[in-house]
Protein backbone atom coordinates (compact mmCIF):
# COMPACT_ATOMS: atom_id res chain seq x y z
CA UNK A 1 0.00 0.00 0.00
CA UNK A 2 1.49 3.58 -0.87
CA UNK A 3 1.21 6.35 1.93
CA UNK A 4 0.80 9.61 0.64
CA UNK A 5 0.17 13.18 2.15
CA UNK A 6 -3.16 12.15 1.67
CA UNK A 7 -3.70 9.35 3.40
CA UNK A 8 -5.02 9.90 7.26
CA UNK A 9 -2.34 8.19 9.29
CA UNK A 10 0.65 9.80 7.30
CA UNK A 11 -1.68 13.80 7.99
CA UNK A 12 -2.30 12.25 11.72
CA UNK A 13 1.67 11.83 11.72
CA UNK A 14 2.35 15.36 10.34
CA UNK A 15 0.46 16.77 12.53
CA UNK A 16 1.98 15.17 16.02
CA UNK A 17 4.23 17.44 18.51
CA UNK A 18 7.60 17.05 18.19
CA UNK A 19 9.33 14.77 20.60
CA UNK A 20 9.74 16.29 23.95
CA UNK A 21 12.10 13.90 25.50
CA UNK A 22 15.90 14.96 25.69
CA UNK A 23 17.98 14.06 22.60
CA UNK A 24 21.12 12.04 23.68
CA UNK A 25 24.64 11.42 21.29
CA UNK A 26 27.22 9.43 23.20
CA UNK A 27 30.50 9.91 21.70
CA UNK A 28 34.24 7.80 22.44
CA UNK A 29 36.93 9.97 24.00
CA UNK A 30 39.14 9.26 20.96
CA UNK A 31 37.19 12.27 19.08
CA UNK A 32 38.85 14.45 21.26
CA UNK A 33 41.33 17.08 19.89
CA UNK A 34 43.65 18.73 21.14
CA UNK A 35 43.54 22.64 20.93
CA UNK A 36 45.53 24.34 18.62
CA UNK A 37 48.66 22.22 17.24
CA UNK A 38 48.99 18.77 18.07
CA UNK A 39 51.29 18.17 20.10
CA UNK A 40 52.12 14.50 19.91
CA UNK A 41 51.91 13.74 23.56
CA UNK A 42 48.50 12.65 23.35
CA UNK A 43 47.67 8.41 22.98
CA UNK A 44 44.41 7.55 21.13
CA UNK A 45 42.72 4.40 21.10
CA UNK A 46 39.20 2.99 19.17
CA UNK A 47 37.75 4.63 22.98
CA UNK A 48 39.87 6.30 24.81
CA UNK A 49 42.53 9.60 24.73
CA UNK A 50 45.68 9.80 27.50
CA UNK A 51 47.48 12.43 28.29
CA UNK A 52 50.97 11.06 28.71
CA UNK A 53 52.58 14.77 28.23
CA UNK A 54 54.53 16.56 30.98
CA UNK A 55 52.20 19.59 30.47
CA UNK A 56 48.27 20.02 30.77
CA UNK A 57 46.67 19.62 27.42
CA UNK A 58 43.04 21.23 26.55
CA UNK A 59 41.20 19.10 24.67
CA UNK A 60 37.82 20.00 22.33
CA UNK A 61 35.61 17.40 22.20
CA UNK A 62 33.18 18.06 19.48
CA UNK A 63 29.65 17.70 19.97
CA UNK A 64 26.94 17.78 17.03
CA UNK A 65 23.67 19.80 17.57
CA UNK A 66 20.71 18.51 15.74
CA UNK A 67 17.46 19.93 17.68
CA UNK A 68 17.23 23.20 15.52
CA UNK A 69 14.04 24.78 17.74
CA UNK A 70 14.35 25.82 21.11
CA UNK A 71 10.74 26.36 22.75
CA UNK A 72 9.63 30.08 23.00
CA UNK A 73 8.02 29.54 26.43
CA UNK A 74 11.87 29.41 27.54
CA UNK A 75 14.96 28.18 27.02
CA UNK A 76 16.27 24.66 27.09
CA UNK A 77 19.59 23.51 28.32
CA UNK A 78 22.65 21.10 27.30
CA UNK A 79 24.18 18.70 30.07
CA UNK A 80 27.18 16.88 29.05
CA UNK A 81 28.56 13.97 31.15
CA UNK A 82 32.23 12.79 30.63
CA UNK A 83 32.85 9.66 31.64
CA UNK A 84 37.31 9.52 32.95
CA UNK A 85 39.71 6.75 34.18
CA UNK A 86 41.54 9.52 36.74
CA UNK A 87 44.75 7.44 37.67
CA UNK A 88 46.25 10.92 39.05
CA UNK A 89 46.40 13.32 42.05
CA UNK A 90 45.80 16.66 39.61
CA UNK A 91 42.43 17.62 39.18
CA UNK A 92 40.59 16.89 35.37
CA UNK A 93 38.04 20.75 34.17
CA UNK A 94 35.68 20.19 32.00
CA UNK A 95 34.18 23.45 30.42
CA UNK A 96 30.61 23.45 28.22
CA UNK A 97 29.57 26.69 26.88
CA UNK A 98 27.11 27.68 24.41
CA UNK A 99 28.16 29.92 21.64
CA UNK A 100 26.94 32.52 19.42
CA UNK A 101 27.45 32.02 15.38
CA UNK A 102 30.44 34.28 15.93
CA UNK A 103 31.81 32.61 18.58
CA UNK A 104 31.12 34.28 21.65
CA UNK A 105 30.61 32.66 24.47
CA UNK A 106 26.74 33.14 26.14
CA UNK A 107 26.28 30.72 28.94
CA UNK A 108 29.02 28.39 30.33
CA UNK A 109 29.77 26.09 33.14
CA UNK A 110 33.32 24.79 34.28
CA UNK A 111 33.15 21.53 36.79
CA UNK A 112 36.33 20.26 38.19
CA UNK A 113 36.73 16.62 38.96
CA UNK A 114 38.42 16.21 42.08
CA UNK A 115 38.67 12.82 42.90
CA UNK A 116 40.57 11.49 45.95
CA UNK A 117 40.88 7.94 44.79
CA UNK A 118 41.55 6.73 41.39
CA UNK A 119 38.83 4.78 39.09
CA UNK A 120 36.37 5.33 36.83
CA UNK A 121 34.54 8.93 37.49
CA UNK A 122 31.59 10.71 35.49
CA UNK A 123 32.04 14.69 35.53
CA UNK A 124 28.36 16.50 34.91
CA UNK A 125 28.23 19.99 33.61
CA UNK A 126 25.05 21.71 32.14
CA UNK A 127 24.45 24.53 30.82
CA UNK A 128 21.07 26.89 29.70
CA UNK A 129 20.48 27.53 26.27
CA UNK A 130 18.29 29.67 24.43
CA UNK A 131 18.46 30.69 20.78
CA UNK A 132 17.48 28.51 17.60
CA UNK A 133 21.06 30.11 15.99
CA UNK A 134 23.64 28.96 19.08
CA UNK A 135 25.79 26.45 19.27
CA UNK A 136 28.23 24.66 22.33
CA UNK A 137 31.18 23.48 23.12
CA UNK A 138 33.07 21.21 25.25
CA UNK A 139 36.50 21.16 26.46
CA UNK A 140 38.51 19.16 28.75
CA UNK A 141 41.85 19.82 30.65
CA UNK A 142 43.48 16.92 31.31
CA UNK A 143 46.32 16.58 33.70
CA UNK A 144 50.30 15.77 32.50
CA UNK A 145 51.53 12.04 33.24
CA UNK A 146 52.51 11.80 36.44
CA UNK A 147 53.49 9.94 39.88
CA UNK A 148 50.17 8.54 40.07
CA UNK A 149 49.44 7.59 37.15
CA UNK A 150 47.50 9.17 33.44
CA UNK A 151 44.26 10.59 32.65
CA UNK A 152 42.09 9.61 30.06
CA UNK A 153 38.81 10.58 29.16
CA UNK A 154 36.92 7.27 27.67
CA UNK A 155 34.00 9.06 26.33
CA UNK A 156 31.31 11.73 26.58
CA UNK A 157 27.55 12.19 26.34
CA UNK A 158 25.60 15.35 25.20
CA UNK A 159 21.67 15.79 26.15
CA UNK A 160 19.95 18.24 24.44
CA UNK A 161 16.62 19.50 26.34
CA UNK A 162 14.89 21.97 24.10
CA UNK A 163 12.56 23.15 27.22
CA UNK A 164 9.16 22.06 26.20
């Protein structure tokens, strides 16, 4: 049977609200870059990046935004979750902002990890967001091979809530 326009369950379809569950992309920590030239120090596998530098590296972790409409009865927000194997006694930042088309930064939220023990550790961050045109960012500072160990970030998640 073809489905057309025309037929009632494809207009019933048409017709429906958008989703207004949270739109989640999980991505491995291997995407990672590291900002501005590379410096080689960095160890990539199919899942994970290390830092096995001397020095702190920032790292952009790119993040694809696909819900185009943010509701007009307010704003929505982004919450990004990083999931690290902290094997160190420095402290792992993880920075998400949301940008304007030219780059300038709107909203944005730094959380530290600080973790005591070493393991696997999530670090949360979340941050409003308002306009159809924005987009966001993430980047991550990891810590230089040390005494205790390396830093690695395994892989990230990025909600998008669109605030309906």
């Amino acid at each position: 049977m073809k489905l057309s326009l025309t037929h009632p369950i494809v207009a019933l379809l048409a017709l429906a609200p958008a989703a207004r569950a949270g739109d989640i992309k999980q991505y491995p920590g291997a995407a990672c870059l590291e900002s501005g030239v590379e410096s080689g120090d960095l160890q990539r596998s199919g899942m994970r990046i290390t830092n096995y530098g001397a020095t702190h590296k920032t790292l952009v972790c790119p993040a694809a935004r696909d819900i185009q409409q943010v509701c007009s009865s307010g704003g929505g927000s982004i919450h990004a979750s990083v999931n690290i194997m902290d094997n160190h006694d420095a402290n792992i930042a993880c920075t998400l902002a949301v940008r304007r088309n030219d780059g300038a930064i709107l909203e944005y939220s730094t959380v530290v990890g600080a973790f005591k023990t070493p393991g696997m550790r999530t670090i949360p961050v979340e941050v409003p967001f308002y306009a159809d045109d924005d987009y966001f960012t993430l980047e991550c500072e990891l810590p230089p091979n040390g005494p205790g160990g390396t830093a690695r970030i395994y892989s990230y998640a990025i909600e998008e809530n669109f605030g309906c």
